[in-house]
C-alpha atoms as a PDB file:
ATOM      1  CA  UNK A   1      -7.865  21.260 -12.354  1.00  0.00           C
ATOM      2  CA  UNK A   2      -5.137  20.268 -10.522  1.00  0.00           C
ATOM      3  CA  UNK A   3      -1.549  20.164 -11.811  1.00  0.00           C
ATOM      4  CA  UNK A   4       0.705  17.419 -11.316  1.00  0.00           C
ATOM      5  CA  UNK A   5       4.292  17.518 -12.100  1.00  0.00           C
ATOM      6  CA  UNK A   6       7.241  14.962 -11.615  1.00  0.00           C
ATOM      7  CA  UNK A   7      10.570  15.157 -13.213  1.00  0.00           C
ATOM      8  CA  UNK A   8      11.736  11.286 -14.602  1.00  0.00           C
ATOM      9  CA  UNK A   9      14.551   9.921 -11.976  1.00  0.00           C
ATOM     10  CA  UNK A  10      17.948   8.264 -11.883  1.00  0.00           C
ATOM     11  CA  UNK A  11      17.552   4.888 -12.416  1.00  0.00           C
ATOM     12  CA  UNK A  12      16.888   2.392  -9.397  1.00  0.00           C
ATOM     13  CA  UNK A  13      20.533   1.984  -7.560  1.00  0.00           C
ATOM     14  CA  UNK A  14      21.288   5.479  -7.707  1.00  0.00           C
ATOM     15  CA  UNK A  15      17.804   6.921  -6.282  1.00  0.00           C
ATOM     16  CA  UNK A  16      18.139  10.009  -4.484  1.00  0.00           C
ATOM     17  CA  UNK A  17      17.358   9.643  -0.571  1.00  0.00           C
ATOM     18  CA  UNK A  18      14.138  11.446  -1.065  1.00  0.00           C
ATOM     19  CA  UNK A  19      12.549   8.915  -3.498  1.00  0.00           C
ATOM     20  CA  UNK A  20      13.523   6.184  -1.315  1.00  0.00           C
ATOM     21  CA  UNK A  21      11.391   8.023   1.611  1.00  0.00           C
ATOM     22  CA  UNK A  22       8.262   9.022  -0.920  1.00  0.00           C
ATOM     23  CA  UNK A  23       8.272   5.048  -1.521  1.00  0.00           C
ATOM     24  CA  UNK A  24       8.534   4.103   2.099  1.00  0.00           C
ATOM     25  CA  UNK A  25       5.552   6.136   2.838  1.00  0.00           C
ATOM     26  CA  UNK A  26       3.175   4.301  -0.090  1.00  0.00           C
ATOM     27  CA  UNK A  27       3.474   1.182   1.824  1.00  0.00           C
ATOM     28  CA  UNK A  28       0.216   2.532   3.613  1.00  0.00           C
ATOM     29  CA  UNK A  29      -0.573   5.832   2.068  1.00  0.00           C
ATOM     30  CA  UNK A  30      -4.226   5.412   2.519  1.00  0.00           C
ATOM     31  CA  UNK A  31      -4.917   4.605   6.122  1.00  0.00           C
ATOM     32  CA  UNK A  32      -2.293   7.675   6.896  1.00  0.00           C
ATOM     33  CA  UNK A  33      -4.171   9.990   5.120  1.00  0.00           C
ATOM     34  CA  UNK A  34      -7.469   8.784   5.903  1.00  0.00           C
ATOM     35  CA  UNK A  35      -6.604   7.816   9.411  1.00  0.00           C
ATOM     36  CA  UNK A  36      -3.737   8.943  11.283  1.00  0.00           C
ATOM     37  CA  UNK A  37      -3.024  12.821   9.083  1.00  0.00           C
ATOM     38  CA  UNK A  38      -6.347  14.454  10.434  1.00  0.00           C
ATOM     39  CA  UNK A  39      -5.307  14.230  13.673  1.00  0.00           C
ATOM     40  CA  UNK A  40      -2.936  17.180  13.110  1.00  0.00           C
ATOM     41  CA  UNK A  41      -6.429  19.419  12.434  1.00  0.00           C
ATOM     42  CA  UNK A  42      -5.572  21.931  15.297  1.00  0.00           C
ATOM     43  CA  UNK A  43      -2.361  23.009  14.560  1.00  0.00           C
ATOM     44  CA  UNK A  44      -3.115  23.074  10.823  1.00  0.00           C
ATOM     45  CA  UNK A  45      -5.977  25.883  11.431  1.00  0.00           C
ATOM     46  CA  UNK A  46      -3.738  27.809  14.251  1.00  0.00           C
ATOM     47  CA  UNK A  47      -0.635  27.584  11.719  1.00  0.00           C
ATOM     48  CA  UNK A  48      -2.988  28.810   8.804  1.00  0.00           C
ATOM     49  CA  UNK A  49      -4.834  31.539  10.823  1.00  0.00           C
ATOM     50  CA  UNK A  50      -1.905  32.641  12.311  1.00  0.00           C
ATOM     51  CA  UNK A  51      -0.005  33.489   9.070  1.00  0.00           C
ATOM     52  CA  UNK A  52      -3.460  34.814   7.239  1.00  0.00           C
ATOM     53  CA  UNK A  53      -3.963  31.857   4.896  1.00  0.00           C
ATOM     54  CA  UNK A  54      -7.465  32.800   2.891  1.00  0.00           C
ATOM     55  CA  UNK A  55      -8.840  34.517   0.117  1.00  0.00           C
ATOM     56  CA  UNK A  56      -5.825  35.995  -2.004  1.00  0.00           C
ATOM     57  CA  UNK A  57      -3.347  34.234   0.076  1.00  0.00           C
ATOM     58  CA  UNK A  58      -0.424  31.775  -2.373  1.00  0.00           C
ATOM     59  CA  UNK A  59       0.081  28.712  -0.345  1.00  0.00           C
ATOM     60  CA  UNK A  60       3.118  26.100  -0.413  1.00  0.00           C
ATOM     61  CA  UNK A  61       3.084  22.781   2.049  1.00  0.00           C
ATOM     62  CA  UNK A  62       6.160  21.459   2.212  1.00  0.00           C
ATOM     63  CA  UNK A  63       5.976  17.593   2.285  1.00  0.00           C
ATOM     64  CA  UNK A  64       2.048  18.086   1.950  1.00  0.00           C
ATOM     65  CA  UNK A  65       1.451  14.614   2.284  1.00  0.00           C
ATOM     66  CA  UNK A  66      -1.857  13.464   1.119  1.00  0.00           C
ATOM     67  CA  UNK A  67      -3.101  17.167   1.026  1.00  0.00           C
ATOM     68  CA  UNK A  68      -5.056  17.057   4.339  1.00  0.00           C
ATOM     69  CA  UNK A  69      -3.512  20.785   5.337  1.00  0.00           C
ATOM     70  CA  UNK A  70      -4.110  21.761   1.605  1.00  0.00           C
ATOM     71  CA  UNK A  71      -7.621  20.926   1.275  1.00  0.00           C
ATOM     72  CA  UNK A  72      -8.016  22.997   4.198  1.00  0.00           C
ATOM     73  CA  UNK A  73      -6.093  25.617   2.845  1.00  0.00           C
ATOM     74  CA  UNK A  74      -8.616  25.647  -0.149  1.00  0.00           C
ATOM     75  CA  UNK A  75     -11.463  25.360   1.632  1.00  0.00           C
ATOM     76  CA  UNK A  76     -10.211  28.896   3.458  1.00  0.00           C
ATOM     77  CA  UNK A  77      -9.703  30.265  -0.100  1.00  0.00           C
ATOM     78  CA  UNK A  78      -6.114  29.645  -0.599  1.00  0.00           C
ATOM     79  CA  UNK A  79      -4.509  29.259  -3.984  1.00  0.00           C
ATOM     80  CA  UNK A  80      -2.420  26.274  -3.216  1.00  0.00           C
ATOM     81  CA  UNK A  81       0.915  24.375  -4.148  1.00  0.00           C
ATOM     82  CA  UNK A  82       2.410  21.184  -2.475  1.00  0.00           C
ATOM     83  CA  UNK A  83       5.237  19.336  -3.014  1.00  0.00           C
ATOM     84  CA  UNK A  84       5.966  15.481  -1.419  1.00  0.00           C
ATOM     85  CA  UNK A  85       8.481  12.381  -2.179  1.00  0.00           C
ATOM     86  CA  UNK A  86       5.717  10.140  -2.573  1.00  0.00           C
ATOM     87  CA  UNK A  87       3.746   9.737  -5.471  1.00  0.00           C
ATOM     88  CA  UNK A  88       0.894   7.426  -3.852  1.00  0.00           C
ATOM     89  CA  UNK A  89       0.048  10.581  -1.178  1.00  0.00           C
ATOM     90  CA  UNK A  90       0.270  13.056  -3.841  1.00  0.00           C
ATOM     91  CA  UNK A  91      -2.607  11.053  -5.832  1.00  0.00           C
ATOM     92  CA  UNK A  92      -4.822  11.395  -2.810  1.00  0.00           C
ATOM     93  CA  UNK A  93      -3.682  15.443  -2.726  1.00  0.00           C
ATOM     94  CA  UNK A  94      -5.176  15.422  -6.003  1.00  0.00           C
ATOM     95  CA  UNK A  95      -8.790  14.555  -4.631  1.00  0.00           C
ATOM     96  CA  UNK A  96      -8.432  16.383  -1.499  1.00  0.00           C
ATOM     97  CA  UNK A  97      -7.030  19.421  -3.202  1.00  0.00           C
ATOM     98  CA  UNK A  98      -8.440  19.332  -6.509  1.00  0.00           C
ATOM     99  CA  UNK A  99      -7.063  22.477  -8.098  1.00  0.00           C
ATOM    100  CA  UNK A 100      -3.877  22.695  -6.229  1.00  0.00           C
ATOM    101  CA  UNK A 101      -0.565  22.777  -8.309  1.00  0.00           C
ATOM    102  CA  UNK A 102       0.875  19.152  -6.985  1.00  0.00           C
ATOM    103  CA  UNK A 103       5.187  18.436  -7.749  1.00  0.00           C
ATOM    104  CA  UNK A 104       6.260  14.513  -6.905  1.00  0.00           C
ATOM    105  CA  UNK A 105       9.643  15.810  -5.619  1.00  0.00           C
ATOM    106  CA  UNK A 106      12.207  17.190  -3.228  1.00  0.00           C
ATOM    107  CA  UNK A 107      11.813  19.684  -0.869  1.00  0.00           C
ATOM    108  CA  UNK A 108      14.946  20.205  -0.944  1.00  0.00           C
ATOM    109  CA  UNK A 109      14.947  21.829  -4.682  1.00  0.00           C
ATOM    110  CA  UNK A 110      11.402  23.494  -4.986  1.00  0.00           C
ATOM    111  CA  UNK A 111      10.798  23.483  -8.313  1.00  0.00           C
ATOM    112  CA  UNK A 112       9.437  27.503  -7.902  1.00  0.00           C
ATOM    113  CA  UNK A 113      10.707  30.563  -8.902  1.00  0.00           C
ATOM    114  CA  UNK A 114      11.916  33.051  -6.491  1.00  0.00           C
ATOM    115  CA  UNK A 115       9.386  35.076  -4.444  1.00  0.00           C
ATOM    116  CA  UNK A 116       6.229  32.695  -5.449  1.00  0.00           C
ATOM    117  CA  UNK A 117       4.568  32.216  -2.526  1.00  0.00           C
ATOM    118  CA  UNK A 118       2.997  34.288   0.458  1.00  0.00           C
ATOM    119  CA  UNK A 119       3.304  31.374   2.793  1.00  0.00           C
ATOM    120  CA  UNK A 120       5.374  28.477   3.087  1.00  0.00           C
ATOM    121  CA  UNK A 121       3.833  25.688   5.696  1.00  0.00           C
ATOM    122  CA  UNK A 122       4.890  22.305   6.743  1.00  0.00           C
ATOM    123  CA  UNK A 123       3.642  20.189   8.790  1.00  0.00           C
ATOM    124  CA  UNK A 124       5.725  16.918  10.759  1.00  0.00           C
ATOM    125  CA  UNK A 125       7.569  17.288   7.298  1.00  0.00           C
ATOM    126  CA  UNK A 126      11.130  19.413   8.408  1.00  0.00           C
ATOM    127  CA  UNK A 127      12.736  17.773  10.813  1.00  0.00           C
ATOM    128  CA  UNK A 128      16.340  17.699  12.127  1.00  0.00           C
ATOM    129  CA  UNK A 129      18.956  18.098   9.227  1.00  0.00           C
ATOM    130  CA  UNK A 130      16.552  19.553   6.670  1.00  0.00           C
ATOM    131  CA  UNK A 131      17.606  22.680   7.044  1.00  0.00           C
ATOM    132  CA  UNK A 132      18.078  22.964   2.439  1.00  0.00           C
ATOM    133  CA  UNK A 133      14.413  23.140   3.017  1.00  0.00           C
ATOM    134  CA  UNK A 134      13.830  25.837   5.181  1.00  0.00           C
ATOM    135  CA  UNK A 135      16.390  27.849   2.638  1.00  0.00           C
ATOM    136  CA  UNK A 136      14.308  27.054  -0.231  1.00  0.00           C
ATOM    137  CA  UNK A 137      11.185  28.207   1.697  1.00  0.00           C
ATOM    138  CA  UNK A 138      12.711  31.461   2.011  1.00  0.00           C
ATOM    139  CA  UNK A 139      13.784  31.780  -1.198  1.00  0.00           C
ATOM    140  CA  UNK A 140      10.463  30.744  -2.465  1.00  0.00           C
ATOM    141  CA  UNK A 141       8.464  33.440  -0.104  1.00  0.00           C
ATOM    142  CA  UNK A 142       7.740  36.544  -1.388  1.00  0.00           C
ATOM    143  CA  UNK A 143       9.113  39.614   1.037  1.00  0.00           C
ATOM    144  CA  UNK A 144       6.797  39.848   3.835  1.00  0.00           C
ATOM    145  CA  UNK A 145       5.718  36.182   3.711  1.00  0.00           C
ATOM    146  CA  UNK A 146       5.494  34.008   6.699  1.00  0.00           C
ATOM    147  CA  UNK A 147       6.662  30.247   7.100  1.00  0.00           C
ATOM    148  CA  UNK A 148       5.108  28.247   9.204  1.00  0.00           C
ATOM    149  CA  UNK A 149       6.265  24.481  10.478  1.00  0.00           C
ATOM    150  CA  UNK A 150       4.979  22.100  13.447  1.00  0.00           C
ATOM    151  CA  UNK A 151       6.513  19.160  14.949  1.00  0.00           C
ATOM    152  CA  UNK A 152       6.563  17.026  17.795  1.00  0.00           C
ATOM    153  CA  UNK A 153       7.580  18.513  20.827  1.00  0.00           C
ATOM    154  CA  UNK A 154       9.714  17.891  23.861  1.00  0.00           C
ATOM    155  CA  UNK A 155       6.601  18.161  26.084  1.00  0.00           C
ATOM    156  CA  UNK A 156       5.660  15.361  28.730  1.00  0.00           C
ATOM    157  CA  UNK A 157       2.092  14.874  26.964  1.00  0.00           C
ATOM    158  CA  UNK A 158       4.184  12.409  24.039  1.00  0.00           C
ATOM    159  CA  UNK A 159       2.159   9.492  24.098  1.00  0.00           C
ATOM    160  CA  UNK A 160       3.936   8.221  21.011  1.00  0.00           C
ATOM    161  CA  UNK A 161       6.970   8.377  22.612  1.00  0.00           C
ATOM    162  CA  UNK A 162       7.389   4.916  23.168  1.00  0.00           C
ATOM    163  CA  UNK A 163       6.248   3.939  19.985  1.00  0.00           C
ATOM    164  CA  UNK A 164       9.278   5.994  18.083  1.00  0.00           C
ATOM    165  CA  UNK A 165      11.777   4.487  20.952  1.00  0.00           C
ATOM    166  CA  UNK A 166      10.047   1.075  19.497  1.00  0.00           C
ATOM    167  CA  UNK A 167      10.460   1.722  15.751  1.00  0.00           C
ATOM    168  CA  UNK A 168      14.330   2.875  16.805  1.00  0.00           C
ATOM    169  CA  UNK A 169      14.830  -0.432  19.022  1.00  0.00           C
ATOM    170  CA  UNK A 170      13.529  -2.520  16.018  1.00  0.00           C
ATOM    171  CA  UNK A 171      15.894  -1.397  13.604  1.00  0.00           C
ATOM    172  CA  UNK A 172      19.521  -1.733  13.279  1.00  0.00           C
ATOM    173  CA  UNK A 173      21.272   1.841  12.703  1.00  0.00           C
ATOM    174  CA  UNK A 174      17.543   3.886  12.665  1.00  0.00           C
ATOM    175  CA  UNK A 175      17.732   4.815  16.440  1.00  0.00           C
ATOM    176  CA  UNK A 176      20.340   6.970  15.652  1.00  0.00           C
ATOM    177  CA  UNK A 177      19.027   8.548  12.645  1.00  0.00           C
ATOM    178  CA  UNK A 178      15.414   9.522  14.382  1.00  0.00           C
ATOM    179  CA  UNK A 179      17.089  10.969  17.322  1.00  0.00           C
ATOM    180  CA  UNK A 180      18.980  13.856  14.251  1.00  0.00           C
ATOM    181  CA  UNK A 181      15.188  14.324  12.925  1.00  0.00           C
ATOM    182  CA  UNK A 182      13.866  14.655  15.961  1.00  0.00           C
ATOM    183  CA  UNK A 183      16.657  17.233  17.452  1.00  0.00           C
ATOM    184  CA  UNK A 184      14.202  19.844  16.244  1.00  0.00           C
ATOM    185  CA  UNK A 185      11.925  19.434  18.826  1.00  0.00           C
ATOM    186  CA  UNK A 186      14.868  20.863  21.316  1.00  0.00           C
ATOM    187  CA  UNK A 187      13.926  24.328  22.272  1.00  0.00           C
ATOM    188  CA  UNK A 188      15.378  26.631  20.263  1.00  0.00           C
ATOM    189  CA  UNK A 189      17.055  23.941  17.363  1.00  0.00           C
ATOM    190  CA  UNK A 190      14.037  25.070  15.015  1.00  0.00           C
ATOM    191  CA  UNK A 191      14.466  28.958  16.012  1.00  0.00           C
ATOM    192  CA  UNK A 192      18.149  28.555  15.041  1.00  0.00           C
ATOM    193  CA  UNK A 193      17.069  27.013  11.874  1.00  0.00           C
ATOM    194  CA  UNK A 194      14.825  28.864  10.868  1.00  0.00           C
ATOM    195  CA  UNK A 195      16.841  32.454  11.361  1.00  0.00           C
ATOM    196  CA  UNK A 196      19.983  30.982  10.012  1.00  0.00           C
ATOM    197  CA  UNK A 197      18.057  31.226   6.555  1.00  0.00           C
ATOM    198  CA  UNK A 198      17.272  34.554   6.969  1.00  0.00           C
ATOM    199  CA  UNK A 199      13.674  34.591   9.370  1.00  0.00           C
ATOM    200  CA  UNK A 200      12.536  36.498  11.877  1.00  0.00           C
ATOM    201  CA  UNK A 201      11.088  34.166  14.702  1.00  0.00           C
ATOM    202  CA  UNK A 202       7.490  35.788  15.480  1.00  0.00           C
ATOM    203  CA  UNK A 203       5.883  32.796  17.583  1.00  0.00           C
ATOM    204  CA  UNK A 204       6.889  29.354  18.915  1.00  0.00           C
ATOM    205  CA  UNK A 205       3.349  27.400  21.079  1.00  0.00           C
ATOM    206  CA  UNK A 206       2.530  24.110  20.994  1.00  0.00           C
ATOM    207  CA  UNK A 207      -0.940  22.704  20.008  1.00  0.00           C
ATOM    208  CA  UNK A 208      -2.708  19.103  20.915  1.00  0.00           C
ATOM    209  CA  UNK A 209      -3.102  16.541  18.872  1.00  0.00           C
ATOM    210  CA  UNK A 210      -5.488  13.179  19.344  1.00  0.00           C
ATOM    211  CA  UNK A 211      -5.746   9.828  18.224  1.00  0.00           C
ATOM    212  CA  UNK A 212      -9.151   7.814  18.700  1.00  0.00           C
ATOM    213  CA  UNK A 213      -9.100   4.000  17.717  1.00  0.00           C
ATOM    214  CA  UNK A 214     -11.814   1.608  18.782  1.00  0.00           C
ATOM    215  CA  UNK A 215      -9.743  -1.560  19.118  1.00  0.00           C
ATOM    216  CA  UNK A 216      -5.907  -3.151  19.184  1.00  0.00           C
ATOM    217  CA  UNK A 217      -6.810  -3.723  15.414  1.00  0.00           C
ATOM    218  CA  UNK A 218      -7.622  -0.125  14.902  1.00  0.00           C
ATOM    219  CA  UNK A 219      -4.861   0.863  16.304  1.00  0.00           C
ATOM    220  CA  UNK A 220      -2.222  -1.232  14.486  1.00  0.00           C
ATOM    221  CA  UNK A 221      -3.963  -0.057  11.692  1.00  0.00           C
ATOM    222  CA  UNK A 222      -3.027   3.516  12.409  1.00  0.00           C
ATOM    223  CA  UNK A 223       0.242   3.121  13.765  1.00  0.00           C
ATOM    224  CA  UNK A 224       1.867   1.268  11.467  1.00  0.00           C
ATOM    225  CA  UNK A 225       0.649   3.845   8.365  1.00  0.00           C
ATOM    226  CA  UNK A 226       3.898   6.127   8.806  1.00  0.00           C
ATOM    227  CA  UNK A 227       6.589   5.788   6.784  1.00  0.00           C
ATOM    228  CA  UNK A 228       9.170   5.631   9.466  1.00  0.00           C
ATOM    229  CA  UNK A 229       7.465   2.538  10.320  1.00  0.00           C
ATOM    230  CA  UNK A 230       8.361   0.384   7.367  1.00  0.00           C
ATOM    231  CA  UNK A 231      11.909  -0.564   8.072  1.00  0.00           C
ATOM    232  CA  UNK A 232      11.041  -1.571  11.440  1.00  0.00           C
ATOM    233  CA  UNK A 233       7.794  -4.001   9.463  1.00  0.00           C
ATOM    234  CA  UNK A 234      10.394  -5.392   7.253  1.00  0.00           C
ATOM    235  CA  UNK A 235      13.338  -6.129  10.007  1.00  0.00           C
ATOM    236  CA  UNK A 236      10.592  -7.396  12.478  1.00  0.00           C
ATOM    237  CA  UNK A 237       7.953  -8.744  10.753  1.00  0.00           C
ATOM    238  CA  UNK A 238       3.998  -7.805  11.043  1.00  0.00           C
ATOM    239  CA  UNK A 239       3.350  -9.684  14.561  1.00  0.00           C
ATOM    240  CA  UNK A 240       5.690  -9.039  16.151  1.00  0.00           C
ATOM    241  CA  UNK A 241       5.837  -5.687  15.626  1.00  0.00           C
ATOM    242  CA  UNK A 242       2.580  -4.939  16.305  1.00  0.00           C
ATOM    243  CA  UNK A 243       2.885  -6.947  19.756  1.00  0.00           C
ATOM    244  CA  UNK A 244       5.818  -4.046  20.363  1.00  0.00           C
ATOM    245  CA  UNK A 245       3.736  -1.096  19.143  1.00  0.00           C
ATOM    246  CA  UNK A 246       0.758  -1.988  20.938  1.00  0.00           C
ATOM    247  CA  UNK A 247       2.722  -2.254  24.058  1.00  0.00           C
ATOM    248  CA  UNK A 248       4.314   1.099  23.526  1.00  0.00           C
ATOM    249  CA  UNK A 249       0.808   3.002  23.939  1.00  0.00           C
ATOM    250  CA  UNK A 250      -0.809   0.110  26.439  1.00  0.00           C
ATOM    251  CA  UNK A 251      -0.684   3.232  28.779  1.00  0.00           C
ATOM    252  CA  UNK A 252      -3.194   4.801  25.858  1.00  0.00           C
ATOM    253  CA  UNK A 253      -5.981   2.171  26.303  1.00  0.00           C
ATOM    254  CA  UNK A 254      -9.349   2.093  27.853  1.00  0.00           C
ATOM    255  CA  UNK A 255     -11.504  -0.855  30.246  1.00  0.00           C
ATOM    256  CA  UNK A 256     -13.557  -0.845  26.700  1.00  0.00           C
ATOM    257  CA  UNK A 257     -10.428  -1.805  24.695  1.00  0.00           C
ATOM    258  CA  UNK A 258     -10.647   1.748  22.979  1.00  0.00           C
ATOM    259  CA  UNK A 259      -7.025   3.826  22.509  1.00  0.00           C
ATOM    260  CA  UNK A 260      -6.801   8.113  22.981  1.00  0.00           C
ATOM    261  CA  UNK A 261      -3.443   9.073  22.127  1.00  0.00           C
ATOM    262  CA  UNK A 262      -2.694  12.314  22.865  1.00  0.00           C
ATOM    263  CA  UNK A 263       0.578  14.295  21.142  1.00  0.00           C
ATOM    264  CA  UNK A 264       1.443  17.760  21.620  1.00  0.00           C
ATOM    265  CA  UNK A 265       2.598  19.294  18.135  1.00  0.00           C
ATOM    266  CA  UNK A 266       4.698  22.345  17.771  1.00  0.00           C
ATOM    267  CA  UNK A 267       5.003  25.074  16.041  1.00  0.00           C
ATOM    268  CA  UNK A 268       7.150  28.287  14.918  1.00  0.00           C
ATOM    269  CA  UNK A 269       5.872  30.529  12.753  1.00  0.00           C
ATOM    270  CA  UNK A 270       8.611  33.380  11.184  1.00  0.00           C
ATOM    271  CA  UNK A 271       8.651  36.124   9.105  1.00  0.00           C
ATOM    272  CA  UNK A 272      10.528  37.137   6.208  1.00  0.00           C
ATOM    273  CA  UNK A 273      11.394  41.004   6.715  1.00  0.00           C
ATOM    274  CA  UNK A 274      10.317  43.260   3.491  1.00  0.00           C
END
């Protein structure tokens, strides 16, 4: 059965940042998980068979989401533990990931005693400035364990590139903010990370990831399911952001009106020396 655990918060003006983000990303928890967190499938199974998630194997996802990575995990024969801000994802984790041990919570302060875990994963969860994270992952890993985190890259096949310039544009004082998340993407900024917590750096690759909608509907749909989208929706308003966001991917869409987006992810994987 799976677990659940949350620890009761401050009260509303003094919420911690991560609470405010876990909300932000309930505004449409179901068409990300459903729609726009699969496409990540490839570098999920690379990341996993990379670090020799299976059968024996004690899993943590960092920002798990709605449990897409962790259902895989389970399905590989993983005993598996997430953690994420948002309590509406967490309740899909629970479906997806039915006997995984699930903490509403920051990833910041794993709530995990030391040397838990064989391998710590995240996936487009650490970004820039989360680097409390990456020290709790290693804390958290047993010696020998592996950790394991993807992101987008600085590679020229970004689609969505446009689309975060967009949600930056649309948004007094955000632009600034995304640009420090996504620093990581800078070769070497994750290595640096990483290692400065105590890792060994084994691999750094990149992986493909696509988006298929049928229509301009579909596609609004899916884009504006992130979180990061949300203060741009409130600032802007529905139309016209979705005028801006379909224009941002235009490049993405087909004579039939269909839309393949196609992202490459990142990933470093790292060791943590016995």
């Amino acid at each position: 059965m799976t677990t659940i655990e949350t620890t009761t918060g401050p009260s509303p003006d003094t919420r911690p940042d991560w609470q405010i983000a876990g909300e932000a990303w309930e505004h449409a928890a179901v068409d990300w998980a459903y729609r726009f967190e699969p496409h990540s499938r490839s570098s999920v199974e690379h990341v996993f068979a990379t670090t020799g998630v299976g059968q024996g194997v004690d899993l943590l996802d960092l920002a798990c989401g709605s449990g897409y990575a962790l259902g895989i995990a389970d399905g590989r024969g993983a005993t598996t533990s997430g953690i994420d801000a948002s309590a509406g994802l967490i309740e899909i984790a629970a479906r997806r990931a039915p006997r995984a041990d699930l903490r509403i919570g920051s990833m910041f302060e794993l709530p995990w005693s030391d040397g838990s875990f064989d391998v710590v994963t995240s996936f487009n969860g650490v970004w820039g400035g989360c680097q409390p994270a990456i020290d709790e992952a290693f804390r958290v890993l047993r010696p020998g364990g592996s950790i394991g985190l993807t992101f987008w890259g600085p590679g020229k096949a970004m689609d969505l590139r446009d689309f975060f310039i967009t949600l930056g544009t649309t948004t007094p004082g955000v632009a600034a903010e995304l640009m420090d998340l996504a620093s990581i993407g800078k070769p070497g900024v994750c290595e640096a990370m990483v290692e400065s917590s105590g890792f060994t750096v084994t691999e750094r690759d990149a992986t493909s990831a696509v988006l298929e909608c049928t229509d301009d509907d579909d596609a609004w749909q899916v884009l504006r399911s992130p979180g990061a989208v949300l203060p741009s929706l409130e600032h802007v308003g529905e139309d016209p952001l979705r005028s801006l966001v379909l224009e941002s991917v235009a490049h993405c869409r087909s004579e039939d009106g269909s839309y393949r987006i196609i992202n490459e992810v990142t990933h470093v994987i790292a060791h943590k020396s016995i």
